[in-house]
N, C-alpha and C. Protein backbone atom coordinates (compact mmCIF):
# COMPACT_ATOMS: atom_id res chain seq x y z
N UNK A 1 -227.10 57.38 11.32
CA UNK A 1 -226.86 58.61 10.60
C UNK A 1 -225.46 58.57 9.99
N UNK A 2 -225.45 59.29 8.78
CA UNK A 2 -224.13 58.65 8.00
C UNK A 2 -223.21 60.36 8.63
N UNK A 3 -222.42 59.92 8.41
CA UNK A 3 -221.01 61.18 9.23
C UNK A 3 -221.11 62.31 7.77
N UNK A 4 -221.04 63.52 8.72
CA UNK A 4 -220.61 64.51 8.13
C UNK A 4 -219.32 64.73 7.18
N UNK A 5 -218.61 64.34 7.84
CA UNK A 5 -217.12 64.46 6.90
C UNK A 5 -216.37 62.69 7.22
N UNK A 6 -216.20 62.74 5.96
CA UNK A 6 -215.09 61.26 6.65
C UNK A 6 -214.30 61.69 5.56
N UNK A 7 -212.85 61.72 5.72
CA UNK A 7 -211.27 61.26 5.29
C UNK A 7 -210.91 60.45 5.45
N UNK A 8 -210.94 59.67 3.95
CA UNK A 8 -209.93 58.37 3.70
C UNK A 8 -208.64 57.89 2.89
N UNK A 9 -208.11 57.43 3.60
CA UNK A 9 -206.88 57.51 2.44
C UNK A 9 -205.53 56.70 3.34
N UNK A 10 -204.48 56.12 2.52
CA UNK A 10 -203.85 55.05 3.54
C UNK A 10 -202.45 56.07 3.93
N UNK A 11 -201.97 55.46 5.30
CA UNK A 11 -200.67 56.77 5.76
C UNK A 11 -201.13 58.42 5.58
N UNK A 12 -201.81 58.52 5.98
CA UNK A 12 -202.43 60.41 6.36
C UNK A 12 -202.50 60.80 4.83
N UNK A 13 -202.62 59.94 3.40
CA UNK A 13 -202.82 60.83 2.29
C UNK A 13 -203.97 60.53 2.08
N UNK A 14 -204.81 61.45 1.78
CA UNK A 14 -206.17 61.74 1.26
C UNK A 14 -206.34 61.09 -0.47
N UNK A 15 -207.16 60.10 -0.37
CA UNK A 15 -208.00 59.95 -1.12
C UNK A 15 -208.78 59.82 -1.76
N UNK A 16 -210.13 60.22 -0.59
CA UNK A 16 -211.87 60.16 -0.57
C UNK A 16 -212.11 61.33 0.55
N UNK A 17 -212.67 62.48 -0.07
CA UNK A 17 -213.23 63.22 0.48
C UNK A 17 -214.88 63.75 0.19
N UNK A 18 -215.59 63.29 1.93
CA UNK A 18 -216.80 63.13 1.64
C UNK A 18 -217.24 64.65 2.86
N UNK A 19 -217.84 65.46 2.27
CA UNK A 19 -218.42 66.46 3.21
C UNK A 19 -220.29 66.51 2.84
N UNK A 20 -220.70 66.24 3.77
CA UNK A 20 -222.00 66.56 3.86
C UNK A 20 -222.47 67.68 4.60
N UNK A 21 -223.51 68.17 3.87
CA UNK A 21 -224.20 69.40 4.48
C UNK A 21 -223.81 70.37 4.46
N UNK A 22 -222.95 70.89 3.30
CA UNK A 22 -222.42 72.33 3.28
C UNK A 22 -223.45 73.48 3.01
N UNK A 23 -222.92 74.74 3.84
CA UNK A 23 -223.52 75.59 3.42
C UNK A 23 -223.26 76.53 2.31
N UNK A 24 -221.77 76.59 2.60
CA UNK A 24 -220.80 77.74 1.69
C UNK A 24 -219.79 76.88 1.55
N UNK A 25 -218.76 76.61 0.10
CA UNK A 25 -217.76 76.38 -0.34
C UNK A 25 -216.77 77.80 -0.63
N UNK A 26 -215.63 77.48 -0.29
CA UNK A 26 -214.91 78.76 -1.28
C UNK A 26 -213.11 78.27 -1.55
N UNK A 27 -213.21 78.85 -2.71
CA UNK A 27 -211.62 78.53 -2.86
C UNK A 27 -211.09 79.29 -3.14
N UNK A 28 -209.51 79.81 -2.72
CA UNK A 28 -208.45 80.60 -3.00
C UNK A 28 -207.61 80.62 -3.60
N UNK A 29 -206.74 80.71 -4.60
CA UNK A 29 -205.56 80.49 -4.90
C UNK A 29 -204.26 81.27 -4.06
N UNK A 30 -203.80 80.58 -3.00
CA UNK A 30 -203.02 81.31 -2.03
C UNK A 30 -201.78 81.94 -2.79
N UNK A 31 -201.34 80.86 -3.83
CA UNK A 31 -200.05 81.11 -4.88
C UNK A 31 -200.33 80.15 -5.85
N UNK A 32 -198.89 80.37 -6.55
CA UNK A 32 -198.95 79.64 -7.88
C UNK A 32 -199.22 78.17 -8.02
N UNK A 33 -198.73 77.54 -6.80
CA UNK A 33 -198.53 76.29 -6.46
C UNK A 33 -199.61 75.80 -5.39
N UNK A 34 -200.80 76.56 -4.47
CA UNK A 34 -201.31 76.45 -3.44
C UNK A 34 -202.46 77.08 -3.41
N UNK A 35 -203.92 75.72 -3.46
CA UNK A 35 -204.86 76.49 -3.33
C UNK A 35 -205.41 76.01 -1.96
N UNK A 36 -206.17 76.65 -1.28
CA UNK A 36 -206.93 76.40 -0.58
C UNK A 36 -208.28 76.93 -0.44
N UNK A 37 -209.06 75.87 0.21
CA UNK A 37 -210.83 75.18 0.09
C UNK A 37 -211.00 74.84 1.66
N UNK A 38 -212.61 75.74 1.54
CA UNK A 38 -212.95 75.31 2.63
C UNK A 38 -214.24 75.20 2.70
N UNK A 39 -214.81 74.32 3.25
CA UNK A 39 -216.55 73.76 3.20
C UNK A 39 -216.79 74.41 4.60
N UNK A 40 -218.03 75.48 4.74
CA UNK A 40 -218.67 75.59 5.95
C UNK A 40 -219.87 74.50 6.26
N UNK A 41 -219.85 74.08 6.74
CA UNK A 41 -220.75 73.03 7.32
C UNK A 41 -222.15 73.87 7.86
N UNK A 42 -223.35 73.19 7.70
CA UNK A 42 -224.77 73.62 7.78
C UNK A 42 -225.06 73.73 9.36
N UNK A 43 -225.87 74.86 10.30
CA UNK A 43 -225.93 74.63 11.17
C UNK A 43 -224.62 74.54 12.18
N UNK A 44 -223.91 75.29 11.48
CA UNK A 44 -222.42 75.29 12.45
C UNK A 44 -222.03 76.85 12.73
N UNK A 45 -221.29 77.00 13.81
CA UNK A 45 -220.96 78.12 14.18
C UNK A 45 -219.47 78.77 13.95
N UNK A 46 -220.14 79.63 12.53
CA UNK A 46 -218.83 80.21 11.95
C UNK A 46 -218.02 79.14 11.87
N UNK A 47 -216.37 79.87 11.54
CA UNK A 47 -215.16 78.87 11.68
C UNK A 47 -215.22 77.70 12.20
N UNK A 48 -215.92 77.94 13.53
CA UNK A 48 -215.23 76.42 14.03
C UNK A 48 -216.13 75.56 13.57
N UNK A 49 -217.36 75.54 12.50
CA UNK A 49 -217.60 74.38 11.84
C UNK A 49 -217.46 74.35 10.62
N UNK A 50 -215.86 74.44 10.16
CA UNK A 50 -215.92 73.75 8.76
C UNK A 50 -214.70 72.66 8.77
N UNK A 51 -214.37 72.71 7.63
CA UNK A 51 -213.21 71.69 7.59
C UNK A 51 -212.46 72.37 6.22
N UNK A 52 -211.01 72.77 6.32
CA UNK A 52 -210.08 73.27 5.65
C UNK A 52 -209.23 72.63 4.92
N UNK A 53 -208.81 72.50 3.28
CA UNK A 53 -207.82 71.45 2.86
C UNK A 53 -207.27 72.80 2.09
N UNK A 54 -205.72 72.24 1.99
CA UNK A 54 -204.75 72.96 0.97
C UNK A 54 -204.39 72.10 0.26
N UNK A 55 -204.43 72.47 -1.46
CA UNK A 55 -203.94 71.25 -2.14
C UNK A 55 -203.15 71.91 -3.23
N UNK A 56 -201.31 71.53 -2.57
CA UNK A 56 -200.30 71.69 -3.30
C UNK A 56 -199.91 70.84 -4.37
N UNK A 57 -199.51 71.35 -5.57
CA UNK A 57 -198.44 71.02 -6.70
C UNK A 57 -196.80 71.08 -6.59
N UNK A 58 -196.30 70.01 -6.35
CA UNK A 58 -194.84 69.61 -6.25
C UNK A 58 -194.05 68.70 -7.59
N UNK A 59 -193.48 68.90 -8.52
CA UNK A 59 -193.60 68.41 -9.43
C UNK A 59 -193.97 67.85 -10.11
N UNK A 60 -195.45 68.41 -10.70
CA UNK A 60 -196.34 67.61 -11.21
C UNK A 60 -197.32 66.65 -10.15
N UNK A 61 -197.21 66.41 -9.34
CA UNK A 61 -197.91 65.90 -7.97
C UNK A 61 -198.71 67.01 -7.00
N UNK A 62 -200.18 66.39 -7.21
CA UNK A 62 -200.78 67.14 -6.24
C UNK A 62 -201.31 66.60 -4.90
N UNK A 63 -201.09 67.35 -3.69
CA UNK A 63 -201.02 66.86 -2.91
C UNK A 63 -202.04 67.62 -1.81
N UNK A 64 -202.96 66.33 -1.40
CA UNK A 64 -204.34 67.12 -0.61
C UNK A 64 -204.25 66.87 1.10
N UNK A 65 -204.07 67.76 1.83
CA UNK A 65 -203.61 67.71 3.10
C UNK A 65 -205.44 68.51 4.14
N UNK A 66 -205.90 68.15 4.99
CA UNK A 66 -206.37 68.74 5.91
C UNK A 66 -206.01 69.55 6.92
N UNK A 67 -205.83 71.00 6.70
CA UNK A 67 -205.35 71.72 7.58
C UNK A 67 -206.24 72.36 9.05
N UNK A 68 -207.78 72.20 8.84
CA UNK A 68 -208.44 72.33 9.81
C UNK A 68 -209.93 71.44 9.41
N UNK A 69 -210.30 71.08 11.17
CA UNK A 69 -211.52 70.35 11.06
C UNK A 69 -212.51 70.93 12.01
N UNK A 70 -213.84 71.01 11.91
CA UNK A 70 -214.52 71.35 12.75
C UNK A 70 -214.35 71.25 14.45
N UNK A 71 -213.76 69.72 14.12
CA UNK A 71 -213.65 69.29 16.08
C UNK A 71 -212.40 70.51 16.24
N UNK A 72 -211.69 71.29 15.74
CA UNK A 72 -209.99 71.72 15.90
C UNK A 72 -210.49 72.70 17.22
């Protein structure tokens, strides 16, 4: 069975993000510089099954971080 979520990317930066089985997507714009996205996962209970990314703009650089995962 192929994995629900895998994050890849070299030194903790993200650069393959694979989520399977979502139920609900949603995105925010927290601020000018900061949005955040979060995939609920199918068959999961509330919050604690999704997986959370914020992806900041720093001069011209955007930058995709995982702030929560289902296992959290």
């Amino acid at each position: 069975m192929e994995k629900r979520i895998d994050l890849r990317g070299p030194d903790d930066r993200l650069d393959d993000v694979v989520v399977r089985d979502v139920s609900m997507f949603r995105a925010e714009m927290l601020d000018a510089r900061t949005l955040w996205l979060a995939c609920y996962l199918k068959d999961a209970d509330g919050e604690s099954g999704r997986v959370v990314f914020e992806v900041t703009s720093h001069g011209g650089a955007l930058t995709l971080r995982v702030t929560e995962g289902p296992d959290d």
